[in-house]
Protein backbone atom coordinates (compact mmCIF):
# COMPACT_ATOMS: atom_id res chain seq x y z
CA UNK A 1 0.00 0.00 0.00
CA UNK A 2 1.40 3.37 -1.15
CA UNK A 3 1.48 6.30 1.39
CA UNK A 4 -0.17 9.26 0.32
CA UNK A 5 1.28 12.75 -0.09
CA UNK A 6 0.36 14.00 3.36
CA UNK A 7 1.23 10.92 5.12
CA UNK A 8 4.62 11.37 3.16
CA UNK A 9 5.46 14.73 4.50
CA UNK A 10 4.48 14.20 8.34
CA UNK A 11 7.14 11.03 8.05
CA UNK A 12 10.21 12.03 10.89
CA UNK A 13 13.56 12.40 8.49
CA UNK A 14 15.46 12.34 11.56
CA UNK A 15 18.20 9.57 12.47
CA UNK A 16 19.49 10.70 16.20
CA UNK A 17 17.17 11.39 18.70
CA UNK A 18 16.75 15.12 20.05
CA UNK A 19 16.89 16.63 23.20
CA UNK A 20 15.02 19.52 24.57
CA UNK A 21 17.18 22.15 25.51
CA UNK A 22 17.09 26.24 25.78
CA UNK A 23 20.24 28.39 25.45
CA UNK A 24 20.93 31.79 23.69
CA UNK A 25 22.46 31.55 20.71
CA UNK A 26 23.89 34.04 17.97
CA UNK A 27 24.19 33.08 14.17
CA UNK A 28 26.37 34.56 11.83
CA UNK A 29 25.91 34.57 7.86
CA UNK A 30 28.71 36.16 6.34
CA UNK A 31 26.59 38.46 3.86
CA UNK A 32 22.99 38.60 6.07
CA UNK A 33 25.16 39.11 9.44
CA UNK A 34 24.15 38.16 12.84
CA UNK A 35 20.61 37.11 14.10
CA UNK A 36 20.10 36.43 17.56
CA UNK A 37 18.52 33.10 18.83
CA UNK A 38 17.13 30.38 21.19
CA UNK A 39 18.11 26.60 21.15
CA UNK A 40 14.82 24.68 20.95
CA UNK A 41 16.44 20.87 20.75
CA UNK A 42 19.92 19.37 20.08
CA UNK A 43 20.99 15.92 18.63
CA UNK A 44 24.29 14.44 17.52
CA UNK A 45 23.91 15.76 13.70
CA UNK A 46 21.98 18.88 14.50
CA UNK A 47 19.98 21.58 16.39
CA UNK A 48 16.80 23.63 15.75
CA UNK A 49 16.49 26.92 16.88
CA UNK A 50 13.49 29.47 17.59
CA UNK A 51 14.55 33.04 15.95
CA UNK A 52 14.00 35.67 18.24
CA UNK A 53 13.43 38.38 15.40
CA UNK A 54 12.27 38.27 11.62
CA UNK A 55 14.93 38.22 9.01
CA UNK A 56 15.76 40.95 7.24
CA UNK A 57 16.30 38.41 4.44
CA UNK A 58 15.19 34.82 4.59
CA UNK A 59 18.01 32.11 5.12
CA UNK A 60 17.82 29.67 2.34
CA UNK A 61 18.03 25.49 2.43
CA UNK A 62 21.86 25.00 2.41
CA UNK A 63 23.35 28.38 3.20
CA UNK A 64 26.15 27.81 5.83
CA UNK A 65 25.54 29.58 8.92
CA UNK A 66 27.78 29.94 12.31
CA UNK A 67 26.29 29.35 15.52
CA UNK A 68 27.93 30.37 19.03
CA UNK A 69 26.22 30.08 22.68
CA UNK A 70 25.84 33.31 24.26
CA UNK A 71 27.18 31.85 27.96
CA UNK A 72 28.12 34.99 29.54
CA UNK A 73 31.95 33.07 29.41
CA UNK A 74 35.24 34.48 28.01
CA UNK A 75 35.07 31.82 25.51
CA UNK A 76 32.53 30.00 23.49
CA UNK A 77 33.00 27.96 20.47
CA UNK A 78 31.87 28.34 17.09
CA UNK A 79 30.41 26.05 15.07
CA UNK A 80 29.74 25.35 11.06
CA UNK A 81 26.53 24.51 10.25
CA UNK A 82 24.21 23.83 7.31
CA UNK A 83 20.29 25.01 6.68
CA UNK A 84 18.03 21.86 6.20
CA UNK A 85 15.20 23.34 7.29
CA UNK A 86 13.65 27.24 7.44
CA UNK A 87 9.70 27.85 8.34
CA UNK A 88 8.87 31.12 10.23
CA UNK A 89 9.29 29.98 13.54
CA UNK A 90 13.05 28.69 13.38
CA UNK A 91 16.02 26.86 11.42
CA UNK A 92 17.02 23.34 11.56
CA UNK A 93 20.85 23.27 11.41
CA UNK A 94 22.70 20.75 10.98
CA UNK A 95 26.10 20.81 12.03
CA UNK A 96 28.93 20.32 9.28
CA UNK A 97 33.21 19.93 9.53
């Protein structure tokens, strides 16, 4: 029996299970600049994040984007990630070498 169209979007694409987890969050895009943000969930390939502002200009499927955890720390890493997903509540990132 074939699944229909609906049934084929609702289907989870996701391999590693998430966590729920809050944290601020800034993203850099090297032309769109910096966006500020809140960590909804985290897995081992990825994160999706709530966007505490509209964009200026969207974020398309694929751009690379940096994210960094606003900890109140001296330091904070950086990382690379990837757009697989962008709907007006948030982006799903997922994170790349």
């Amino acid at each position: 029996m074939k699944a229909s169209a609906t049934e084929v979007e609702s289907i989870e694409k996701r391999h590693d299970l998430r966590t729920y987890y809050s944290c601020r969050l800034v993203l850099d895009h090297p032309t769109l600049g910096q966006y500020q943000a809140v960590c909804q969930d985290v897995s081992d390939s990825g994160v999706y994040i709530a966007l505490e502002s509209e964009f200026v200009k969207p974020i398309a499927v694929g751009a690379t984007v940096s994210v960094r955890v606003v900890s109140g720390l001296p330091t904070s890493k950086t990382v690379n990630t990837q757009v697989v997903r962008a709907d007006k509540q948030g982006l799903g990132l997922k994170f790349i070498a």
